[in-house]
Protein backbone atom coordinates (compact mmCIF):
# COMPACT_ATOMS: atom_id res chain seq x y z
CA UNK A 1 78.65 70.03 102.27
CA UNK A 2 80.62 69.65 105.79
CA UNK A 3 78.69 70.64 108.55
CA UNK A 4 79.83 71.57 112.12
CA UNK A 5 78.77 70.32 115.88
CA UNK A 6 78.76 73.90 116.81
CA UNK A 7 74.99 74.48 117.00
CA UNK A 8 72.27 73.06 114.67
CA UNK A 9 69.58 75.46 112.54
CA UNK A 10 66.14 75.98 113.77
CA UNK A 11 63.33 78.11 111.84
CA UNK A 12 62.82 81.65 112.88
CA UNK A 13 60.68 84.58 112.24
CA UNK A 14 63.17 87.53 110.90
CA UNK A 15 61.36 90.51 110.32
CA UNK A 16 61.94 91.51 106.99
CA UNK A 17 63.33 95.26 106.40
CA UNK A 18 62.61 96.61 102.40
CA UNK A 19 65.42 97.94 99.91
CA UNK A 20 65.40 101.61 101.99
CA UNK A 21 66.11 99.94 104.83
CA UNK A 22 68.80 97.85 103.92
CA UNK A 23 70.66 101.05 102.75
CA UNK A 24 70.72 102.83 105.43
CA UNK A 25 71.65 100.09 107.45
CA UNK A 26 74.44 99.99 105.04
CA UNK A 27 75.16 103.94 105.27
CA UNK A 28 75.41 104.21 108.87
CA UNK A 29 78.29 101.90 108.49
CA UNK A 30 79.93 103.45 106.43
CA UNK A 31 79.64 107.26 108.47
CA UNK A 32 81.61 104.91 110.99
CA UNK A 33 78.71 103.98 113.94
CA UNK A 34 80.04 100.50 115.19
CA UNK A 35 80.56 98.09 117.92
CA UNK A 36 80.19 99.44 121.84
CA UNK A 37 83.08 98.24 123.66
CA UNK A 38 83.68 94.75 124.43
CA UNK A 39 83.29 95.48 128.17
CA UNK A 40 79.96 95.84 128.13
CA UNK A 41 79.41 92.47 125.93
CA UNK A 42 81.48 90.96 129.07
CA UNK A 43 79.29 92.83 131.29
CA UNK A 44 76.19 90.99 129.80
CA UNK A 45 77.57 87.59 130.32
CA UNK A 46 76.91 87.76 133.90
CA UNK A 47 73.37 88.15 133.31
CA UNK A 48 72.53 85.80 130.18
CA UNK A 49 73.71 82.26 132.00
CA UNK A 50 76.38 81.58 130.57
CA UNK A 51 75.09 80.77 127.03
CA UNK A 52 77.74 77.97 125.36
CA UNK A 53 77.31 77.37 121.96
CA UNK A 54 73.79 76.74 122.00
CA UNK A 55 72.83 79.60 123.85
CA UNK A 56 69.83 80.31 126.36
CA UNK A 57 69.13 84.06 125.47
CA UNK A 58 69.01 86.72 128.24
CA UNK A 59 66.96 85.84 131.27
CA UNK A 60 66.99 89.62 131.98
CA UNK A 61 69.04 92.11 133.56
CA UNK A 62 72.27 93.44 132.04
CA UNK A 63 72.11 95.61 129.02
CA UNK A 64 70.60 93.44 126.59
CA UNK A 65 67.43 92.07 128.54
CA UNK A 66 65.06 89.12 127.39
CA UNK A 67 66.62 88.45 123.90
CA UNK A 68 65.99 85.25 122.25
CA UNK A 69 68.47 82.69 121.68
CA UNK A 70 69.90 84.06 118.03
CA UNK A 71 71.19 81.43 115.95
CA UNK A 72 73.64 82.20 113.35
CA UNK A 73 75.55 80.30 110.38
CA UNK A 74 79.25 80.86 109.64
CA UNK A 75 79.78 79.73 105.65
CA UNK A 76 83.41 78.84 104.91
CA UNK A 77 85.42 77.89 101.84
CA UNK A 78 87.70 75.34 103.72
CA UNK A 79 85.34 74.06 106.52
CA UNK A 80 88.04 71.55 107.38
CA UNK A 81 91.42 73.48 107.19
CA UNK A 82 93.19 73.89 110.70
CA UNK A 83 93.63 78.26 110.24
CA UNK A 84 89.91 78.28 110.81
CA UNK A 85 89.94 76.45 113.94
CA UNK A 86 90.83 79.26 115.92
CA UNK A 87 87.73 80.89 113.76
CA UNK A 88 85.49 78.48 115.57
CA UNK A 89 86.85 79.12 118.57
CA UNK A 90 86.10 82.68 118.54
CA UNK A 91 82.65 82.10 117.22
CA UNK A 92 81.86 79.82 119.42
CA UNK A 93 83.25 81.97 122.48
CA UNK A 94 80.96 84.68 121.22
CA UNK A 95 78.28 82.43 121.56
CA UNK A 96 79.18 81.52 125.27
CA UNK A 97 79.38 84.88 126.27
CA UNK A 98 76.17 86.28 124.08
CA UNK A 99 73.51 82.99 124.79
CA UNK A 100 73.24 82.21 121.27
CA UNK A 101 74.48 79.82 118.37
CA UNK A 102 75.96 79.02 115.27
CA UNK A 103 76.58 76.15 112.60
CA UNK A 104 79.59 75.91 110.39
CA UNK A 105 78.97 75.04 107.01
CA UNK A 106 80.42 75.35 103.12
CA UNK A 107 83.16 73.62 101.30
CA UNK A 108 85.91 71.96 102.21
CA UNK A 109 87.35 72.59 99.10
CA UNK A 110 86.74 76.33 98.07
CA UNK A 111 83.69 75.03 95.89
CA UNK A 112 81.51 77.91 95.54
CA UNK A 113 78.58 76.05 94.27
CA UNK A 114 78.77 74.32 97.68
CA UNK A 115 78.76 77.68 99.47
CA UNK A 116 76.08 78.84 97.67
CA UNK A 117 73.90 76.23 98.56
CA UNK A 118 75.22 76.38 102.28
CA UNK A 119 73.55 80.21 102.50
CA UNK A 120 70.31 79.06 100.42
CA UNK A 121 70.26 76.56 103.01
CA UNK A 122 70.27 79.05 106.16
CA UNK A 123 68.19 81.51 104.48
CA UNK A 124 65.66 78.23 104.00
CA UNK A 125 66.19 77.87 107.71
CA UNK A 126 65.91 81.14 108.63
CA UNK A 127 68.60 81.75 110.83
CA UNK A 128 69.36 85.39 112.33
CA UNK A 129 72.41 85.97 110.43
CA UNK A 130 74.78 84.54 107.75
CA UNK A 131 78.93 85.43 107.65
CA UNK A 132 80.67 84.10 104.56
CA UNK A 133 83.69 84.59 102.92
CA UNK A 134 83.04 86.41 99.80
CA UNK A 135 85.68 84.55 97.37
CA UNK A 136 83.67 85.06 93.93
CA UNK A 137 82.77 87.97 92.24
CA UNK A 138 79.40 87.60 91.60
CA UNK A 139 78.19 83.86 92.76
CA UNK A 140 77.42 85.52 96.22
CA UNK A 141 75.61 87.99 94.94
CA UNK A 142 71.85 87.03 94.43
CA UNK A 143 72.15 84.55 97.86
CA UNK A 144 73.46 87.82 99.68
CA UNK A 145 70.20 89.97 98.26
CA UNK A 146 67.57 87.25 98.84
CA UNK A 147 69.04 87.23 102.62
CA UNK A 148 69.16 90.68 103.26
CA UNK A 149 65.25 90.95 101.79
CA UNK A 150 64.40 88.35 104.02
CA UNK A 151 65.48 90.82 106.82
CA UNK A 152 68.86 87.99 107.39
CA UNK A 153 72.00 90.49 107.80
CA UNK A 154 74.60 89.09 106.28
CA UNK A 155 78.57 90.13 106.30
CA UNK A 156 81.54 88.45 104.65
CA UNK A 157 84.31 87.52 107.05
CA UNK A 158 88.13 86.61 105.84
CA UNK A 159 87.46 87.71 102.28
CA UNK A 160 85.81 90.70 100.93
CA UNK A 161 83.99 90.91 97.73
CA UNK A 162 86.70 91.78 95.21
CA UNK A 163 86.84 94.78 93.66
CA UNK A 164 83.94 94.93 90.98
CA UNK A 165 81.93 92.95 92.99
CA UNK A 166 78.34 93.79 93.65
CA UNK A 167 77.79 92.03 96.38
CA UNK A 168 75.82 93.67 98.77
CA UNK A 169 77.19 92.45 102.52
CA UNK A 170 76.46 94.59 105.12
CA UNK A 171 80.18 94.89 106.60
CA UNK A 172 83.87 92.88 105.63
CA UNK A 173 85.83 91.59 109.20
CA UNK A 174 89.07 90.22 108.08
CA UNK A 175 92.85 91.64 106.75
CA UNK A 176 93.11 94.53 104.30
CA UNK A 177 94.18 91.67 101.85
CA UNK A 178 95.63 94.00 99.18
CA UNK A 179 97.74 95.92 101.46
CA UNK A 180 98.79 93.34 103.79
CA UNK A 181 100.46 92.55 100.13
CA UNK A 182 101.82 95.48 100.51
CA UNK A 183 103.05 95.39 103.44
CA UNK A 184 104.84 92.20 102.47
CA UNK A 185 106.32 93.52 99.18
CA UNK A 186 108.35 96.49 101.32
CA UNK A 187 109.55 93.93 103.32
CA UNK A 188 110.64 91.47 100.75
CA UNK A 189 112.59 94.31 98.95
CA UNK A 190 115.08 94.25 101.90
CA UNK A 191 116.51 90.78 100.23
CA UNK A 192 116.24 91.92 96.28
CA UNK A 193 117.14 94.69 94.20
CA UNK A 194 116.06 95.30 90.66
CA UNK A 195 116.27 92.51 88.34
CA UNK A 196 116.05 89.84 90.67
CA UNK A 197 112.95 87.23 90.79
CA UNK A 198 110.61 86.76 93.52
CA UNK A 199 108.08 83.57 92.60
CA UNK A 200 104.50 84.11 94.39
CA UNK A 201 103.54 80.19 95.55
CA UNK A 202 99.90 81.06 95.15
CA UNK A 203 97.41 77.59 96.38
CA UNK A 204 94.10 79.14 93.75
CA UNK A 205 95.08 81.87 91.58
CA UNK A 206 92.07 84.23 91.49
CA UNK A 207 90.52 83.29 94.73
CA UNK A 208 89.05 86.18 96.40
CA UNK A 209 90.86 85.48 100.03
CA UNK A 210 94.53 85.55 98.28
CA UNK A 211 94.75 86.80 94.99
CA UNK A 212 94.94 90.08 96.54
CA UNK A 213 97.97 89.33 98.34
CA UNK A 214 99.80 88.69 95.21
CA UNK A 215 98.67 92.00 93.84
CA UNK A 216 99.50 94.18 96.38
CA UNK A 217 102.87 92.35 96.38
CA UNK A 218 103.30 92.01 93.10
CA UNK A 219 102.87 96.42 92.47
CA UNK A 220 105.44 97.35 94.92
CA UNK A 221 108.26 95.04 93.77
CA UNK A 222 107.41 95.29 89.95
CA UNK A 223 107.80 99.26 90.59
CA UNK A 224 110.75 98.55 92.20
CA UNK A 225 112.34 96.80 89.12
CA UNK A 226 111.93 93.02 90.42
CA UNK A 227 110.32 90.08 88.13
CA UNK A 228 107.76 89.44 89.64
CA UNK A 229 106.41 85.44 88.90
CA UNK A 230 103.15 84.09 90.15
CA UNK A 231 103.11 79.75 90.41
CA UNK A 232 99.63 78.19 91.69
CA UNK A 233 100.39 75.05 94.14
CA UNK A 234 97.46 73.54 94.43
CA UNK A 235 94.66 73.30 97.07
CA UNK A 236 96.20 70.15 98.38
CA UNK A 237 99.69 70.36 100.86
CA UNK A 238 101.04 67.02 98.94
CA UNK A 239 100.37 69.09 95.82
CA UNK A 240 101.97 72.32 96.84
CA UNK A 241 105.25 70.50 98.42
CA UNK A 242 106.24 69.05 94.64
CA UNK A 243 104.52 72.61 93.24
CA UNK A 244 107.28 74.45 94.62
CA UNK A 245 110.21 72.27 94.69
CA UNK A 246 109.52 71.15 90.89
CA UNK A 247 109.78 75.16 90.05
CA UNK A 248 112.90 76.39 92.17
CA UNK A 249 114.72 73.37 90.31
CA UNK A 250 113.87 75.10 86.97
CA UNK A 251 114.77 78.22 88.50
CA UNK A 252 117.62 78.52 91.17
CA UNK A 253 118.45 81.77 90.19
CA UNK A 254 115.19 82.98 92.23
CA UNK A 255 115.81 85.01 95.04
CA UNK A 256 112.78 84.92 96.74
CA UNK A 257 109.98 82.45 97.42
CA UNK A 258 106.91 84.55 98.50
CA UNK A 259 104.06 82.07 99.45
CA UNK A 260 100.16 84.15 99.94
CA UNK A 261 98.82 81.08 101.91
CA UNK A 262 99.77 78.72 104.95
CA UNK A 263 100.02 75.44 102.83
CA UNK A 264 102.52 77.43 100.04
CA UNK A 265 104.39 78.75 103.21
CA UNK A 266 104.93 75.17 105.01
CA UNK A 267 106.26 73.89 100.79
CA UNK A 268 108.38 77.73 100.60
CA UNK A 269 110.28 76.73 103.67
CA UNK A 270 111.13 73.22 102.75
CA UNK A 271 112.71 74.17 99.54
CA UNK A 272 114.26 76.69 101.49
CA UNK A 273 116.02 74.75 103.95
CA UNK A 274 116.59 72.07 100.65
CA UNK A 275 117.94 74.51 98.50
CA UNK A 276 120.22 76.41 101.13
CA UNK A 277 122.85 76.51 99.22
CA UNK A 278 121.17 78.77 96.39
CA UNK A 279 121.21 81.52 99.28
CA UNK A 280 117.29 81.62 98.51
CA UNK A 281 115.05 82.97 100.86
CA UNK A 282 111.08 82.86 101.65
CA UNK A 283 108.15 83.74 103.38
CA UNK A 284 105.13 82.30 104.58
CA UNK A 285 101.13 83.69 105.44
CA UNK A 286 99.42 82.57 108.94
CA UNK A 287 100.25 81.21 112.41
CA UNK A 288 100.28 77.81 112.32
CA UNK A 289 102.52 75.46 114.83
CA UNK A 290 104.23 74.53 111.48
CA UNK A 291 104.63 77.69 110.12
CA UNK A 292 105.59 79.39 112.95
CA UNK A 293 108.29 76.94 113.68
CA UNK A 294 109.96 77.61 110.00
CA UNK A 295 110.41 81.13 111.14
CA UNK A 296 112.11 79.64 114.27
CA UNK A 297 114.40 77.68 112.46
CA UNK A 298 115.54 80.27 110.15
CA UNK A 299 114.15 78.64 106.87
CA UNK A 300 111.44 81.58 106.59
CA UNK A 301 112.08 85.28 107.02
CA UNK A 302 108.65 85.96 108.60
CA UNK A 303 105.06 84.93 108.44
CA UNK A 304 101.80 86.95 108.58
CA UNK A 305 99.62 86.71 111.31
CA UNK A 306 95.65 88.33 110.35
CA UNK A 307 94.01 87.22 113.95
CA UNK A 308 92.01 84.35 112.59
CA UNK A 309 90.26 83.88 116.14
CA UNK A 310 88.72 87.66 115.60
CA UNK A 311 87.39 86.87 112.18
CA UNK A 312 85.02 84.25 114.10
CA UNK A 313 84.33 86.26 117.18
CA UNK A 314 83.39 89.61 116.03
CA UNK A 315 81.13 88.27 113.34
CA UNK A 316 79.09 86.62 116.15
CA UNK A 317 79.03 90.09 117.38
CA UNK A 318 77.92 92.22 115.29
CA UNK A 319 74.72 90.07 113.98
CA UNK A 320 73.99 89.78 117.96
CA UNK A 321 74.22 93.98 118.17
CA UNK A 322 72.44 94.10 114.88
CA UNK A 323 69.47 92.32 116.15
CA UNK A 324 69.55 93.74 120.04
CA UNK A 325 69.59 97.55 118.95
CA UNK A 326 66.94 96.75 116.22
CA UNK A 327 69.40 97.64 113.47
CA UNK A 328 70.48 100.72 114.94
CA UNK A 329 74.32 99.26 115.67
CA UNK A 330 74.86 98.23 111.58
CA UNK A 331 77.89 95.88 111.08
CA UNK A 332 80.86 97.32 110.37
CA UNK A 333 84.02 97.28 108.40
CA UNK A 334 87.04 95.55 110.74
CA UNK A 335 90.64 95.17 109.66
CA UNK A 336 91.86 92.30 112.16
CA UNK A 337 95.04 93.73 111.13
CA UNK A 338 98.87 92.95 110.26
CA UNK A 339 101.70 91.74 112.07
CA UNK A 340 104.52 90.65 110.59
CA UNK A 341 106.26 87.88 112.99
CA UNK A 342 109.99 87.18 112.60
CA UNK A 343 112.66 84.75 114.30
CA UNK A 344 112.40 88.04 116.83
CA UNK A 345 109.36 87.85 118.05
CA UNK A 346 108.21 84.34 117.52
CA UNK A 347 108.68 82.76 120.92
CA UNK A 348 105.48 83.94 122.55
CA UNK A 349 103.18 81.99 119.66
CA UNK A 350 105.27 78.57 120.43
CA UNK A 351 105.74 78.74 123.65
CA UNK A 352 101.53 79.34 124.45
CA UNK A 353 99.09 76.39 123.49
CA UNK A 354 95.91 78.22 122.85
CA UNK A 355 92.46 78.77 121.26
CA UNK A 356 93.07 82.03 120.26
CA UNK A 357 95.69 80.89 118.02
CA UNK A 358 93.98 77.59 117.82
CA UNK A 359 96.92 75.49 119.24
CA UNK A 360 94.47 73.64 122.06
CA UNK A 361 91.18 74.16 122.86
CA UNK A 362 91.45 74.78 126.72
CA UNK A 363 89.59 77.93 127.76
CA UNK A 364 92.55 80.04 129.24
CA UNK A 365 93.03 84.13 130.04
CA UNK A 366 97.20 84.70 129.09
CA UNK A 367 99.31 86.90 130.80
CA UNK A 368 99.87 90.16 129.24
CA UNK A 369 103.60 91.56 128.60
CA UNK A 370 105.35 93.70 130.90
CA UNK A 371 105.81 96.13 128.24
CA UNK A 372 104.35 96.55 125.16
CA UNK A 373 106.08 97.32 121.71
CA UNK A 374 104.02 99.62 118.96
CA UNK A 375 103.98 98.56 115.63
């Protein structure tokens, strides 16, 4: 299990809520009663001194007076992969501005024993709130009900139980995973007409965070008469790089290479820019410095950005307004949203070093366009 220097786990007291409870914490969400606005979260900063990471509580004053120092625990799938770090960031910038804390624990491998054990572990611990990504269909499951009947709220963050799934967290923050898919079909069907190929470069097939990429994807362009091929990668980038060129060489007649994760996007845009020739085109999935610089050099069409640095903020959050209004502000649902970025509109993400795109770790406020463009 990898374990993060962002705030340690201390016991607590949670007072525990019974099965009637928990339901209508979970039915207010879903009538649509969520967060205040942020101002007033920014508003409370000046009163709670300052916080950090590891969190002092509210001295008084401000609107959330005399809490206690909350400590939460984020649960991740890849605790070491670099799209998270802007997750930290935001998580830990939560804590600053709220006077509590979290730990970052999990897999670094997407092993969901290890997960498991990482939320047994915090419930054990009792911490005051548990985000994971919910990438099984049922391993989350009994760990999500023993938290929530130990009074622990717990939501999943970057992926949402799949469809089927019984697991019972209280809110999902991330993308719309099946329609970002979508999303990214429609625009793929600009290069291909029916008949053509389009190869999915998939890392884990049936993992929870991008399986439903591929399906969303893979509806739209099978309606629209395109073959539609999925080919896993591999977890590891090594592994994905010789994943994707050993296929296009079986198959140059492809016509486009339509990766669902960063590591498949950084392999799509080398065998792009190898195979030029073939007049093959690709996409890729996130915002990394890589990534992002493939869609600068022409060798992907566009990338997909899902706000990783929101998926580690709001969390924070919403357990911290769970707690503070007694359960009366329930968690939830948040799309972090959709944008597509192209060789148009790429220049702001290089030309910034930042934590919200976790490209430096400096504590900055950016300057806001002049004007701003909808959609």
């Amino acid at each position: 299990m990898d374990n993060s220097e962002f705030g340690e786990f201390e016991d607590q007291d949670p007072t525990p809520y019974g099965t009637s409870r928990r339901r209508m914490i979970r039915n207010v969400g879903a009538l649509g009663i969520g967060m205040p606005a942020l101002a007033v979260l920014l508003d409370a900063c000046s009163s709670s001194g300052g916080g950090g990471s590891s969190g002092g509580g509210s001295k008084g004053g401000g609107p959330y007076p005399g809490h206690k120092s909350f400590k939460f625990n984020l649960v991740n799938h890849v605790t070491t992969n670099s799209f998270f770090t802007p997750t930290r960031y935001g998580a830990q910038d939560a804590c600053t501005i709220l006077g509590c804390s979290y730990s970052w624990t999990g897999s670094a491998n997407s092993v969901v024993s290890d997960m498991v054990n990482a939320m047994n572990s915090a419930i054990t611990a009792k911490v005051d709130g548990i985000a994971v990504p919910v990438i099984d269909k049922s391993a989350f499951t009994s760990p999500t009900e023993k938290a929530l009947a130990a009074g622990i709220p717990v939501l999943s963050y970057n992926a949402n139980p799949p469809v089927g799934s019984k697991t019972p967290v209280l809110s999902y923050i991330g993308q719309d995973l099946t329609q970002a898919g979508v999303e990214a079909g429609k625009r793929i069907l600009k290069h291909v007409k029916a008949g053509d190929t389009v190869a999915c470069m998939i890392a884990t097939p049936g993992t929870g965070n991008i399986q439903p990429r591929a399906d969303g994807a893979k509806g739209v362009l099978e309606a629209a008469g395109v073959k539609f091929v999925q080919v896993a990668t591999g977890a590891a980038e090594s592994q994905e790089l010789s994943a994707v060129d050993a296929w296009f060489q079986g198959h140059k007649d492809a016509k486009f290479l339509y990766a669902v994760d960063a590591g498949s996007g950084i392999a799509v845009a080398k065998a792009v820019a190898k195979y030029k020739s073939t007049g093959v085109k690709g996409s890729g999935w996130d915002v990394g410095t890589p990534t992002l610089q493939q869609v600068k050099d022409g060798n992907l069409d566009f990338t997909i950005d899902q706000q990783a640095y929101l998926q580690g903020f709001l969390p924070i959050v919403q357990l911290f307004l769970y707690h503070v209004s007694g359960g009366l502000v329930a968690p939830v649902n948040t799309n972090t949203g959709l944008k597509f970025v192209t060789k148009d509109n790429v220049d702001p993400y290089l030309s910034s070093k930042n934590r919200y795109e976790g490209s430096a770790s400096k504590k900055l406020s950016l300057k806001v366009p002049s004007s701003i463009q909808a959609g």
